[in-house]
Every structure is written in C-alpha cells, then in structure tokens.
C-alpha atoms as a PDB file:
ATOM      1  CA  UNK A   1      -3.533  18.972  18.025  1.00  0.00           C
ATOM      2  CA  UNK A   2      -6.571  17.571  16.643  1.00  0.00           C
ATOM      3  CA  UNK A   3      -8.596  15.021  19.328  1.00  0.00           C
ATOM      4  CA  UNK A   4      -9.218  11.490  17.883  1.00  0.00           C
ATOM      5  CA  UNK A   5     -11.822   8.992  19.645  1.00  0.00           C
ATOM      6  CA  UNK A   6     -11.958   5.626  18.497  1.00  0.00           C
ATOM      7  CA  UNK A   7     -13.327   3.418  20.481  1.00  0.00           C
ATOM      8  CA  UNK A   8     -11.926  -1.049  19.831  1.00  0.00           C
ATOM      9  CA  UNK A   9     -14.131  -3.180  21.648  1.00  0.00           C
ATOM     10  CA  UNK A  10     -11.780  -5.604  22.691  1.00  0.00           C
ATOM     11  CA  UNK A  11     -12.179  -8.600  20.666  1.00  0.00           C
ATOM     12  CA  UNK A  12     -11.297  -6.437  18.163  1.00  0.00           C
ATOM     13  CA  UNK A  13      -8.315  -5.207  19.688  1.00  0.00           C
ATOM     14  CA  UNK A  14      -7.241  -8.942  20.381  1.00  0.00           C
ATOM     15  CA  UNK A  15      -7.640  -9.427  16.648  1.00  0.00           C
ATOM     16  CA  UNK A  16      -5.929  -6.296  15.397  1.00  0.00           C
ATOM     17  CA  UNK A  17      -2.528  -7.583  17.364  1.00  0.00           C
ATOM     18  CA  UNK A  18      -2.840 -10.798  15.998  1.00  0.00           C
ATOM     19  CA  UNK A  19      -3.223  -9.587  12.594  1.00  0.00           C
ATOM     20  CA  UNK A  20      -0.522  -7.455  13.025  1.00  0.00           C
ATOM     21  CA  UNK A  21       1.898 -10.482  14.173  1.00  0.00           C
ATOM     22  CA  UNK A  22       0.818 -12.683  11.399  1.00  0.00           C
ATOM     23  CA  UNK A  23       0.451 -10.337   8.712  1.00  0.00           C
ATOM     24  CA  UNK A  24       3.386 -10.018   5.903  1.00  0.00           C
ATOM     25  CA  UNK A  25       1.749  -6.865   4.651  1.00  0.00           C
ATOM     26  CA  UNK A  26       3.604  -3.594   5.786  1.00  0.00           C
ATOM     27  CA  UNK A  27       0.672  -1.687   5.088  1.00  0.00           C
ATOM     28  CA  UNK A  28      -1.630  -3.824   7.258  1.00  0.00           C
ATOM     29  CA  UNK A  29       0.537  -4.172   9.931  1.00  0.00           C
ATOM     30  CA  UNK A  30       0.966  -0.316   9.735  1.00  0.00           C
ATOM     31  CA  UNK A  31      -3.059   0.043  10.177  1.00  0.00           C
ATOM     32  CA  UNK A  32      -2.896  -2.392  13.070  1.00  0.00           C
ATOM     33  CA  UNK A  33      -0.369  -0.113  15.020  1.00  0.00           C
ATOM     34  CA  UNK A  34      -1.796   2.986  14.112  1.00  0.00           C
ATOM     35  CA  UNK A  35      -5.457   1.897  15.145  1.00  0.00           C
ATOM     36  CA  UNK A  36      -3.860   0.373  18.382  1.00  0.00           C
ATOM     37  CA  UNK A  37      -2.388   3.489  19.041  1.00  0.00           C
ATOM     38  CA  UNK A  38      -5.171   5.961  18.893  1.00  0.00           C
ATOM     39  CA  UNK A  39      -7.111   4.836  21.559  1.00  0.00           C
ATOM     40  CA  UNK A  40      -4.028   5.455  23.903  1.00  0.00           C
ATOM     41  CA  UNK A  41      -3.420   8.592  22.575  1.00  0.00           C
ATOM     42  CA  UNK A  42      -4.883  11.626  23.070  1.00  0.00           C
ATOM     43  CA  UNK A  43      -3.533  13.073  20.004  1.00  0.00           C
ATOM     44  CA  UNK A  44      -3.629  11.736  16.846  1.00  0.00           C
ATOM     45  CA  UNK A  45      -0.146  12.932  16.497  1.00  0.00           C
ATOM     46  CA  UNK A  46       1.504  10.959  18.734  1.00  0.00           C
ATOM     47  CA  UNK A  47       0.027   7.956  17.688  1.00  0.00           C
ATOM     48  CA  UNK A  48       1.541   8.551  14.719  1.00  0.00           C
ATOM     49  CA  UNK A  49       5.057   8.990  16.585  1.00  0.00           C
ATOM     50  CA  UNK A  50       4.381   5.682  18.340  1.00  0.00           C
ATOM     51  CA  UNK A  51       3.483   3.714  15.258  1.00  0.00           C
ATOM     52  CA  UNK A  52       5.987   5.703  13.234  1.00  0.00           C
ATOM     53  CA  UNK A  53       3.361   6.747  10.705  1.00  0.00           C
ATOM     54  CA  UNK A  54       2.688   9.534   8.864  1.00  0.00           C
ATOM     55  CA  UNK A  55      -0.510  11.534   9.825  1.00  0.00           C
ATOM     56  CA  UNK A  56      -2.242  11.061   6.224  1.00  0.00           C
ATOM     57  CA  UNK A  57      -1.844   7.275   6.969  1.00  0.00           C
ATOM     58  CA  UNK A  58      -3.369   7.630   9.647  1.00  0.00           C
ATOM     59  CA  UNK A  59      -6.209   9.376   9.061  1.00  0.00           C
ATOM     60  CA  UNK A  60      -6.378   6.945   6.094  1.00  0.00           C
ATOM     61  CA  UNK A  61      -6.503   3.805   8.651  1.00  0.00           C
ATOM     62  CA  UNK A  62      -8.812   5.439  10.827  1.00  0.00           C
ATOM     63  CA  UNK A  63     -11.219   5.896   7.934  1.00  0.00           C
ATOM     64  CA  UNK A  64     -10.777   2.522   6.457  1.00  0.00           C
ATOM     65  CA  UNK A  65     -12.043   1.107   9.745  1.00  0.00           C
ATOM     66  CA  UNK A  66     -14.639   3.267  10.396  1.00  0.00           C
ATOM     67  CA  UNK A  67     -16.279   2.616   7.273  1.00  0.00           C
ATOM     68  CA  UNK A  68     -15.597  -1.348   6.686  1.00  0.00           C
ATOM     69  CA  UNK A  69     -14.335  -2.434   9.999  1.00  0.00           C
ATOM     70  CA  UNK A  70     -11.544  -4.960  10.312  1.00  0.00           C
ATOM     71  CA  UNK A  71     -12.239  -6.973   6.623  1.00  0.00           C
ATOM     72  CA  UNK A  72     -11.312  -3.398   5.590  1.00  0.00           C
ATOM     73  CA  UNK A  73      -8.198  -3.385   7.425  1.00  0.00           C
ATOM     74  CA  UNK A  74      -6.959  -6.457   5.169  1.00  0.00           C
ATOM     75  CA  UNK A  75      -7.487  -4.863   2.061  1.00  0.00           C
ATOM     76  CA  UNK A  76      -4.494  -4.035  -0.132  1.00  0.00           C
ATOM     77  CA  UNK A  77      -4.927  -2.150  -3.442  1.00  0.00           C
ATOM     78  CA  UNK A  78      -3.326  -3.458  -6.195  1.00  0.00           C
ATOM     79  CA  UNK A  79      -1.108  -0.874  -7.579  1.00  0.00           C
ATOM     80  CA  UNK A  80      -0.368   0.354 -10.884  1.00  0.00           C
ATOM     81  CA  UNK A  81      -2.819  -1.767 -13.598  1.00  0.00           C
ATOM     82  CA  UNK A  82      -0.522  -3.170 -16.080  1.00  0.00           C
ATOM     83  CA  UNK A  83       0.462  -1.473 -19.685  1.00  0.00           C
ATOM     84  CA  UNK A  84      -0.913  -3.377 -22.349  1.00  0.00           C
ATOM     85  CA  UNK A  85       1.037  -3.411 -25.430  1.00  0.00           C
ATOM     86  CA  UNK A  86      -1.252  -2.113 -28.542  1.00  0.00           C
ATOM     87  CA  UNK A  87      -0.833  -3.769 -32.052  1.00  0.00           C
ATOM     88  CA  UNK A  88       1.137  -0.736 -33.125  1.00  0.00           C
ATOM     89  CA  UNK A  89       3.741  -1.006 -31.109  1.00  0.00           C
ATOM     90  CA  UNK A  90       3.951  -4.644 -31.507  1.00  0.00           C
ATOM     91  CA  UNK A  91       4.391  -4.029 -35.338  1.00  0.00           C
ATOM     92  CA  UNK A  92       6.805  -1.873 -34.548  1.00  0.00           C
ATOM     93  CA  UNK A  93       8.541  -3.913 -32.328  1.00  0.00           C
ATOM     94  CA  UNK A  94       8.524  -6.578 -34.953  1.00  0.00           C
ATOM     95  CA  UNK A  95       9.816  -4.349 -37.566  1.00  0.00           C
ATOM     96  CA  UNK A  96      12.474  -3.395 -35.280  1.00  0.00           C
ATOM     97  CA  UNK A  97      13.891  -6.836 -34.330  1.00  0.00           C
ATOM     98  CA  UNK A  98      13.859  -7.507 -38.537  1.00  0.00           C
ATOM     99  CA  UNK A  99      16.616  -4.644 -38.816  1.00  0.00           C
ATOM    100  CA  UNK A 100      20.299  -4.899 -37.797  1.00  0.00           C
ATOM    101  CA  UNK A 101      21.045  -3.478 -34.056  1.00  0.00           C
ATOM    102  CA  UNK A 102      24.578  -1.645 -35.792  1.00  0.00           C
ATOM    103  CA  UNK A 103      21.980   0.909 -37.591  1.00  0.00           C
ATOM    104  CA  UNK A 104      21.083   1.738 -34.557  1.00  0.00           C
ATOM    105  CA  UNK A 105      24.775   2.138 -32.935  1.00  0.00           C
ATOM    106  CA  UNK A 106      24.619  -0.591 -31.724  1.00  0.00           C
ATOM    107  CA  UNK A 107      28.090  -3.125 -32.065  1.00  0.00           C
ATOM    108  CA  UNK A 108      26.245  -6.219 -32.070  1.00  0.00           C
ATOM    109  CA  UNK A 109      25.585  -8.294 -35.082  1.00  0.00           C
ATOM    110  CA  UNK A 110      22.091  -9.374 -33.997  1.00  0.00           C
ATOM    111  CA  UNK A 111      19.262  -8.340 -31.548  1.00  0.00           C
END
C-alpha cells in the first residue's frame, strides 16, 4: 500500500464539504470525498473504498489540488470538442436530400 499525506487546513476542509453538498457535478463531488478521505486514511486505497473511487481518480484529485488548490477542484473539462461539418460533406449532404430515399431502399417517397 502506497502512504499518502495530505495535509487540509481546516477552512479548507469546511469548504471541501460544502462544495461537495452544493455541487451538481459528480466529478467534483467525487474530488471532495476522495480529498476528505485521504487525510483519514492511511492508505490511499482505502480512501478510495470509502469514497468509492477508483485509485487513478484519486491520484488524479490529489494532483489537481496539489497543484491549483481548491479553484482547481471546480474545474470540469469539457469533453469531446464538437465535429464540424466540412463543405464536402455538406455538398454531399445536399446532393443527397435532392435524390429519392427509394434508390436508396428506402420505402418512403421523400426524405
């Protein structure tokens, strides 16, 4: 088992729980368990059993706050960027919606 020492002060603590009341984010309010947890464990392992948390996230959390403190905490990534469509497939598209769907095998009439 691999040792973990964080030291909260304990305004911090204070805000973590509240954060982790208000917050709608899973993710946050995962972070704000797991970095409860590890200064009550000795392992970093069982914190992860108490928060029910995988040990990557954790490690992840612990990191995060390390480096950025609680603003970090809050921060949520935004996920896949979107897929832009290109002017070729927009053409194509077009072309597409010209043509009847029953060339396709399609039984409709019309798009």
């Amino acid at each position: 088992m691999s040792r973990t020492v964080l030291e909260i002060p304990e305004n911090e603590k204070r805000q973590l729980q509240v954060l982790a009341r208000s917050t709608r984010d899973a993710i946050v309010h995962l972070r704000c368990r797991l970095l409860l947890a590890l200064p009550c464990c000795c392992a970093i392992s069982r914190a992860c059993m108490a928060a029910c948390a995988a040990r990557s996230t954790a490690y992840a959390a612990r990191r995060r706050y390390l480096e950025g403190g609680l603003a970090a905490i809050t921060v949520v990534a935004g996920g896949r960027p979107r897929r832009k469509v290109t002017d070729g497939v927009r053409s194509r598209l077009k072309e597409l919606i010209e043509q009847d769907p029953r060339q396709y095998g399609w039984a409709r009439s019309h798009w």
